[in-house]
N, C-alpha and C. Protein backbone atom coordinates (compact mmCIF):
# COMPACT_ATOMS: atom_id res chain seq x y z
N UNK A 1 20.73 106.28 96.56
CA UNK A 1 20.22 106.02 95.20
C UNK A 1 21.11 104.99 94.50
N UNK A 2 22.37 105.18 94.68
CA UNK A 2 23.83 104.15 94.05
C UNK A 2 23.03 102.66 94.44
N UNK A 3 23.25 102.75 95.51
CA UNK A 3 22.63 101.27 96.36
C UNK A 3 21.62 100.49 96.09
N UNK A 4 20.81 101.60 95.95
CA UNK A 4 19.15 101.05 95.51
C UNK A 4 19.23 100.51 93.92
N UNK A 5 20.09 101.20 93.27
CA UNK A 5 20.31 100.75 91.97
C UNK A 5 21.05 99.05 91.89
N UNK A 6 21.90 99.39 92.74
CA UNK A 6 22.68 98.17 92.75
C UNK A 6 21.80 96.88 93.58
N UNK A 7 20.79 96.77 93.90
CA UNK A 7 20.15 96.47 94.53
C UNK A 7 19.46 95.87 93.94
N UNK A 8 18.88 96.39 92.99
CA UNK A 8 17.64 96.05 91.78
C UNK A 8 18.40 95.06 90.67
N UNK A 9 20.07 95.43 90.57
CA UNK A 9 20.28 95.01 89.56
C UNK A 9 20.83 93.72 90.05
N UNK A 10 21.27 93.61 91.71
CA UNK A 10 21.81 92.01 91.77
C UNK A 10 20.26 91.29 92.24
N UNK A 11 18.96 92.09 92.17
CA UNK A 11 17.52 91.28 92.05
C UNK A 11 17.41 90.31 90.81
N UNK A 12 17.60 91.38 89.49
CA UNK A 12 17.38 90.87 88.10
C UNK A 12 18.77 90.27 88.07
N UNK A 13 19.57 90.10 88.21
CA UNK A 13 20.54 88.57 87.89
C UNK A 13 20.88 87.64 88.74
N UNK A 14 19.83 87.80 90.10
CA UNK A 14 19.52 86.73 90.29
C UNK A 14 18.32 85.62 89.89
N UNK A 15 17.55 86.99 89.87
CA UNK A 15 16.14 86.19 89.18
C UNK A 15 16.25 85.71 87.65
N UNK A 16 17.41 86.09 86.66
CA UNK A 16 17.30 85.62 85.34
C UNK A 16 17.85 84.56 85.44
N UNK A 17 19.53 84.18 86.48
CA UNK A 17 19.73 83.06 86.78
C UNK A 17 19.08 81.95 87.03
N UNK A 18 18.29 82.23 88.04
CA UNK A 18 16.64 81.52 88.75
C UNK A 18 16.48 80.72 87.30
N UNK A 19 16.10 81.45 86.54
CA UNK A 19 15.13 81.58 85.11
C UNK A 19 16.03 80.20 84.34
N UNK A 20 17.54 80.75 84.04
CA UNK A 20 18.00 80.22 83.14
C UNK A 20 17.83 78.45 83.64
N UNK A 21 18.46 78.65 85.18
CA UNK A 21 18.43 77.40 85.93
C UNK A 21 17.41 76.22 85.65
N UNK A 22 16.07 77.13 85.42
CA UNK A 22 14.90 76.61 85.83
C UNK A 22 15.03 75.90 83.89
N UNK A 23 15.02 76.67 83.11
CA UNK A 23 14.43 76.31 81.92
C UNK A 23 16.15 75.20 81.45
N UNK A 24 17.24 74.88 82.22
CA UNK A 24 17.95 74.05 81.84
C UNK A 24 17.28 72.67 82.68
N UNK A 25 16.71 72.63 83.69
CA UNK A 25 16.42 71.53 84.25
C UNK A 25 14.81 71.13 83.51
């Protein structure tokens, strides 16, 4: 369950990164 959490959460900061990346270019 630890894992799966941690899992989800390096999903969403990669994908907001993605995000931020996207809306600086």
């Amino acid at each position: 369950m630890v894992s799966e959490a941690i899992a989800a959460l390096k999903e969403r900061e990669g994908s907001s990164e993605f995000a931020i990346g996207k809306k600086k270019e």
